[in-house]
PDB file of N, CA and C in Angstrom:
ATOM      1  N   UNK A   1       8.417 -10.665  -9.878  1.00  0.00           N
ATOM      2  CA  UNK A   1       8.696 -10.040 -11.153  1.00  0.00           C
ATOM      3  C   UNK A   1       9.764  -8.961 -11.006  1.00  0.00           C
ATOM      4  N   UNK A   2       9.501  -8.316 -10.069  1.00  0.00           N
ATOM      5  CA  UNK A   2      10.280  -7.093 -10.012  1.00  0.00           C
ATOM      6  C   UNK A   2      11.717  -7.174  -8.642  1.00  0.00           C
ATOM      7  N   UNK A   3      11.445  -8.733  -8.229  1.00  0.00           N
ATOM      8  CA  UNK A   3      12.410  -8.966  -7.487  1.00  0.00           C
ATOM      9  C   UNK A   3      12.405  -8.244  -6.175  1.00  0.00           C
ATOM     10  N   UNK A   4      11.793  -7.900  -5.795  1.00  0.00           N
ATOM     11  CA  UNK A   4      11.137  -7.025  -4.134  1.00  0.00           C
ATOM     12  C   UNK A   4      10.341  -8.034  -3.808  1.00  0.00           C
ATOM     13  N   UNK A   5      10.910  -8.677  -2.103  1.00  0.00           N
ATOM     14  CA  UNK A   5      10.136  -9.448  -1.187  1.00  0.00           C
ATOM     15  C   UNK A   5       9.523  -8.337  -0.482  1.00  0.00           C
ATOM     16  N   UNK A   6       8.351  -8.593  -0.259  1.00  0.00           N
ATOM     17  CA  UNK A   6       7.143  -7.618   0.386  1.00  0.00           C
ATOM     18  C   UNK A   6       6.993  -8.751   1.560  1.00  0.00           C
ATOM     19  N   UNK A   7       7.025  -8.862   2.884  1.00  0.00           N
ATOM     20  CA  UNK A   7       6.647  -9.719   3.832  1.00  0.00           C
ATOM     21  C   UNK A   7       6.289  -8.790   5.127  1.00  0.00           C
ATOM     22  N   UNK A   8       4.840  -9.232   4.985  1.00  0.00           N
ATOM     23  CA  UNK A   8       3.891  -8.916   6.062  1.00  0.00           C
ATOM     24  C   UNK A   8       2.924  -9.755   6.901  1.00  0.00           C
ATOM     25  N   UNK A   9       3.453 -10.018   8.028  1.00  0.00           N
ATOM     26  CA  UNK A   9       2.396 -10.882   8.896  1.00  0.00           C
ATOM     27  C   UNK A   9       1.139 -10.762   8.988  1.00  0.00           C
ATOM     28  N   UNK A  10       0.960  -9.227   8.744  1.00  0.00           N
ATOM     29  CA  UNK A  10      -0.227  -8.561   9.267  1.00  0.00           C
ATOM     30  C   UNK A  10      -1.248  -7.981   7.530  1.00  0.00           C
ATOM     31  N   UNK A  11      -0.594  -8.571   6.659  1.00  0.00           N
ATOM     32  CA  UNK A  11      -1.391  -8.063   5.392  1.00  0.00           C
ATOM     33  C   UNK A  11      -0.681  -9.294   4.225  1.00  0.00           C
ATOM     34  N   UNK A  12      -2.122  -9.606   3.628  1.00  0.00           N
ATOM     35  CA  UNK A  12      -2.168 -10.505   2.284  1.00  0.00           C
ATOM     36  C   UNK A  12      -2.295  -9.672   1.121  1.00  0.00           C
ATOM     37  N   UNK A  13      -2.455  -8.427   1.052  1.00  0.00           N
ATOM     38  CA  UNK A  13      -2.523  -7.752   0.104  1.00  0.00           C
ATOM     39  C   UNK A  13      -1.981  -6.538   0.083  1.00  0.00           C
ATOM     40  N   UNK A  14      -1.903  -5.534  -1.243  1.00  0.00           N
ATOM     41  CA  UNK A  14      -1.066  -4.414  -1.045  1.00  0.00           C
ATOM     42  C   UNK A  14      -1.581  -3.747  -0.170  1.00  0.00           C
ATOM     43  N   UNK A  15      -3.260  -3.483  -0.582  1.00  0.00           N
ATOM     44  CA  UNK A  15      -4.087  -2.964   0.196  1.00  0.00           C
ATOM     45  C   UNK A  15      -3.869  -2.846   1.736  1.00  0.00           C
ATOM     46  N   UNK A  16      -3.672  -4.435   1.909  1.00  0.00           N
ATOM     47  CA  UNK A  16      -3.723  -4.633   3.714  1.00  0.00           C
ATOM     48  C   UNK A  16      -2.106  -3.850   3.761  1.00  0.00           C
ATOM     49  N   UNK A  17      -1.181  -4.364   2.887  1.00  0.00           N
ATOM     50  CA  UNK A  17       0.287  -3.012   3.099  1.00  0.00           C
ATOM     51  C   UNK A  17      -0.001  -1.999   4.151  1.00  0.00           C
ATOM     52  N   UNK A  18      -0.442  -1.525   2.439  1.00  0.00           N
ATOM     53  CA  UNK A  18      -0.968   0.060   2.970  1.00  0.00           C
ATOM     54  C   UNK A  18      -1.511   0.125   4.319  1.00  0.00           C
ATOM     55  N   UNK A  19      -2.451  -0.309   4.836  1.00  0.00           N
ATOM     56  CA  UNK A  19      -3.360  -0.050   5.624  1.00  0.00           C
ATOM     57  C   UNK A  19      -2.685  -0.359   6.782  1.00  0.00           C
ATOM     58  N   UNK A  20      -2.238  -1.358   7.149  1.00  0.00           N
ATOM     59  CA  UNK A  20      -1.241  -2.163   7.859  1.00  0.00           C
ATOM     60  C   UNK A  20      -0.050  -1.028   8.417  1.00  0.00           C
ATOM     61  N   UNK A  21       0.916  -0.436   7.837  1.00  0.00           N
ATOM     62  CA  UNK A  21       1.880   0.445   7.532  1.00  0.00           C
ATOM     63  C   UNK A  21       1.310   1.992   7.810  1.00  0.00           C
ATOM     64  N   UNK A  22       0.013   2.231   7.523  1.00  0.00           N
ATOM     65  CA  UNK A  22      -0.397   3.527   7.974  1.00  0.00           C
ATOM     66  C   UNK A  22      -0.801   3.143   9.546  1.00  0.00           C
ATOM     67  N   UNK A  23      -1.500   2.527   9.371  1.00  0.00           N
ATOM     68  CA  UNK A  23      -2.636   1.707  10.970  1.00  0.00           C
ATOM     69  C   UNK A  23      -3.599   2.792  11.061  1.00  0.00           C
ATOM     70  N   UNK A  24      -4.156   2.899   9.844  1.00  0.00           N
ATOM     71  CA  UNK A  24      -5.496   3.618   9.527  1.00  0.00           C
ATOM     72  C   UNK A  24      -5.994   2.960   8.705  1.00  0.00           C
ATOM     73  N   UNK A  25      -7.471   3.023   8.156  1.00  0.00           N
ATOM     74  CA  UNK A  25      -7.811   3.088   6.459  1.00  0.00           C
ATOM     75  C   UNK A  25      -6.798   4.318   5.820  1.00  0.00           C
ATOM     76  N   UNK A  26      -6.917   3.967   4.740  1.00  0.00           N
ATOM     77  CA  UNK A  26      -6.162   4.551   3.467  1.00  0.00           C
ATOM     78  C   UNK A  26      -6.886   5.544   3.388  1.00  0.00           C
ATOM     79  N   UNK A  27      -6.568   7.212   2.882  1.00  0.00           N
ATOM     80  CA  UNK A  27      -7.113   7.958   2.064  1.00  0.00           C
ATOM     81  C   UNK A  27      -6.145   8.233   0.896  1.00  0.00           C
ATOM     82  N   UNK A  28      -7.168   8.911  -0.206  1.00  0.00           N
ATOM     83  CA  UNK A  28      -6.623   9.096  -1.498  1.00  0.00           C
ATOM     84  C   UNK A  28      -5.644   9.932  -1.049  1.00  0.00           C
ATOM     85  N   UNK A  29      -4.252  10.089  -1.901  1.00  0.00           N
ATOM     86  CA  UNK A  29      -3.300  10.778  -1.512  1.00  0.00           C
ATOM     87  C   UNK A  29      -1.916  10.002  -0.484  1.00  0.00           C
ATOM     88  N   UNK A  30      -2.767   9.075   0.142  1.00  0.00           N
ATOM     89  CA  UNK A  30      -1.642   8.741   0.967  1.00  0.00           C
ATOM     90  C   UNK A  30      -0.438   8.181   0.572  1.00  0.00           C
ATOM     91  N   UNK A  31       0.431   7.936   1.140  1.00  0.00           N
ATOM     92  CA  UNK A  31       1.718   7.075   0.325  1.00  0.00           C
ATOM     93  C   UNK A  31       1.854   6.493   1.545  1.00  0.00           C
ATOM     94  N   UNK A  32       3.022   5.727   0.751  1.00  0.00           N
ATOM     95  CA  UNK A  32       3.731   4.587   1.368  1.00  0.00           C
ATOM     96  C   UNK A  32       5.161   4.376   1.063  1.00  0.00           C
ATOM     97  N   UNK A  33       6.440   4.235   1.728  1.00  0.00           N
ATOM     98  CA  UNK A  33       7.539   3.585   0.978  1.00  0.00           C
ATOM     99  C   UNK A  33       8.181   2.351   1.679  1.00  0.00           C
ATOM    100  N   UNK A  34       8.108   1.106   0.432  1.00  0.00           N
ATOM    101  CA  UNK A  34       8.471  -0.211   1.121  1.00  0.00           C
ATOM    102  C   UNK A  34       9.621  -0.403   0.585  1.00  0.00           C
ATOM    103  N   UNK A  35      10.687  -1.016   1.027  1.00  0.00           N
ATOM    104  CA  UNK A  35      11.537  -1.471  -0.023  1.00  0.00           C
ATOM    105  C   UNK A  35      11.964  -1.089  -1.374  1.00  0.00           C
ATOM    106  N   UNK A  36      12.226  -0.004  -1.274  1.00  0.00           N
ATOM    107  CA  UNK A  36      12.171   0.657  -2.840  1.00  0.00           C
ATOM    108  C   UNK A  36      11.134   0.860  -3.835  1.00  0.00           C
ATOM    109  N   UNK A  37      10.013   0.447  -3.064  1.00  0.00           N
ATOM    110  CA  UNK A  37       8.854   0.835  -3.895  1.00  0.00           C
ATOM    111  C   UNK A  37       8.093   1.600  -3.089  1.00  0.00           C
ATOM    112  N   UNK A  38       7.406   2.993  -3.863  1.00  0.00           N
ATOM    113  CA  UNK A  38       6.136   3.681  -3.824  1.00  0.00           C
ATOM    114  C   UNK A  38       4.282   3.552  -3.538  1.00  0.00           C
ATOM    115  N   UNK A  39       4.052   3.050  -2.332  1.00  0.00           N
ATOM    116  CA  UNK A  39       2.365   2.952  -2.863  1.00  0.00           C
ATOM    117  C   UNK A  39       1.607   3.882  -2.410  1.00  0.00           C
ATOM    118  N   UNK A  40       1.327   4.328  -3.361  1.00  0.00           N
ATOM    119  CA  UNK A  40       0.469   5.713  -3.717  1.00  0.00           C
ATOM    120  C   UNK A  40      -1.294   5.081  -3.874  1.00  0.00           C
ATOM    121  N   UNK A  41      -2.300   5.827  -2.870  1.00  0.00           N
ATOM    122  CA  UNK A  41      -3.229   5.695  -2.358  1.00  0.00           C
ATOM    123  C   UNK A  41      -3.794   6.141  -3.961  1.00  0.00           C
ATOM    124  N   UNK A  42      -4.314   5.596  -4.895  1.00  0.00           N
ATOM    125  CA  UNK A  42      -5.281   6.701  -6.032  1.00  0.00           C
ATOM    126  C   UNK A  42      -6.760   6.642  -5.721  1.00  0.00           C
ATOM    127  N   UNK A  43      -7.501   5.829  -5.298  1.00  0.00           N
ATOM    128  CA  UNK A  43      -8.794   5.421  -4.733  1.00  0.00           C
ATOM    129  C   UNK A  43      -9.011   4.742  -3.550  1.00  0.00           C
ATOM    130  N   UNK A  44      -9.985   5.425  -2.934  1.00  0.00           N
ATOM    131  CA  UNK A  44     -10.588   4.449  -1.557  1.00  0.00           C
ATOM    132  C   UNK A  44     -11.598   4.870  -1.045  1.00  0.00           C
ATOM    133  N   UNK A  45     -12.275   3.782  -0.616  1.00  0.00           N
ATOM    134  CA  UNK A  45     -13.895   3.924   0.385  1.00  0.00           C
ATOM    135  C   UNK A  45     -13.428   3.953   1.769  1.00  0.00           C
ATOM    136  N   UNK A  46     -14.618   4.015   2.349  1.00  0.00           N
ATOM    137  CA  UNK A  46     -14.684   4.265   3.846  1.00  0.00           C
ATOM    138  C   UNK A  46     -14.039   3.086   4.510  1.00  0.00           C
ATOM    139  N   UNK A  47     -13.835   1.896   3.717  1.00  0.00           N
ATOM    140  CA  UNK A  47     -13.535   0.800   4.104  1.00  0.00           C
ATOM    141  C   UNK A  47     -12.350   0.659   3.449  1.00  0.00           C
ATOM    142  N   UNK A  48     -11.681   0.868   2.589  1.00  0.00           N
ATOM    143  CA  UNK A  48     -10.325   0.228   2.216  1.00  0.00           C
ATOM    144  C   UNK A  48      -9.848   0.888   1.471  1.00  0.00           C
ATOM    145  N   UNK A  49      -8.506   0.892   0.379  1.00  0.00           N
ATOM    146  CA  UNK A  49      -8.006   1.223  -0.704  1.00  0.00           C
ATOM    147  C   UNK A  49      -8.300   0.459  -1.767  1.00  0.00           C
ATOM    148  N   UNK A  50      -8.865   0.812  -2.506  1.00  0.00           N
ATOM    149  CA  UNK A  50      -9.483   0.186  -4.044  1.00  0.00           C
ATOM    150  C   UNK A  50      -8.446   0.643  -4.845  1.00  0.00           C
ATOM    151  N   UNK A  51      -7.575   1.428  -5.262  1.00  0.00           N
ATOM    152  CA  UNK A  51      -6.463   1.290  -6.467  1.00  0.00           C
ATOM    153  C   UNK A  51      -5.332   2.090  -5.721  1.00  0.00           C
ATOM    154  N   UNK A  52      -3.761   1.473  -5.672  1.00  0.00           N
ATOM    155  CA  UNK A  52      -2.859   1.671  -5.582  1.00  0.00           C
ATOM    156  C   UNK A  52      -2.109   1.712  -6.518  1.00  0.00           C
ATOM    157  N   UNK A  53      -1.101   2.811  -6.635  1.00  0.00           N
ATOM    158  CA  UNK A  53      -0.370   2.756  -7.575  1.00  0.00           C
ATOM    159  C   UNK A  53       1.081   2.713  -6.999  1.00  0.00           C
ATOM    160  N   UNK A  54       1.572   1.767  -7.343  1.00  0.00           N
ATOM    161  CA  UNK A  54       3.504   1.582  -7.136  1.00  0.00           C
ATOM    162  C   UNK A  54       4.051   1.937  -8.373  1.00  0.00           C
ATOM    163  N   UNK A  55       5.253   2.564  -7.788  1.00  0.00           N
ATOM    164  CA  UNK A  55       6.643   2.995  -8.700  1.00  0.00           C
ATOM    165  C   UNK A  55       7.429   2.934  -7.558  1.00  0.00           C
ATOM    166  N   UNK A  56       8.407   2.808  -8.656  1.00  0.00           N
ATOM    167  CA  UNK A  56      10.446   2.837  -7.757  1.00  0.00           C
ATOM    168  C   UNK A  56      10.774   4.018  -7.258  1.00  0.00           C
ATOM    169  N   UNK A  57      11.196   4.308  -5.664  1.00  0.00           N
ATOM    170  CA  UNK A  57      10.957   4.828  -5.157  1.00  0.00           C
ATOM    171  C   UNK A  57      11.677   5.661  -5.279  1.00  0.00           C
TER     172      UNK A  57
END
């Protein structure tokens, strides 16, 4: 949609991104910058990131 290839061996989801790209679990607060996009940590458990938020970076 937004024309950004995201390619990760190591993650099927933004989530795994994130997580992948930190090489931690996620906490709230964390960021990320891929390719011109923003992923911003807004929720997470002990186990993962439950809501990310992207914007242009």
């Amino acid at each position: 949609v937004l024309g950004v290839h995201l390619s990760d061996r190591e993650a099927h989801t933004v989530g795994g991104l994130v997580t992948a790209r930190l090489r931690r679990i996620p906490q709230v607060g964390d960021n990320v910058e891929e390719s011109g996009l923003l992923f911003i940590v807004e929720k997470a458990s002990d186990r993962a990131a439950l809501l990310i938020r992207i914007r242009l970076a």
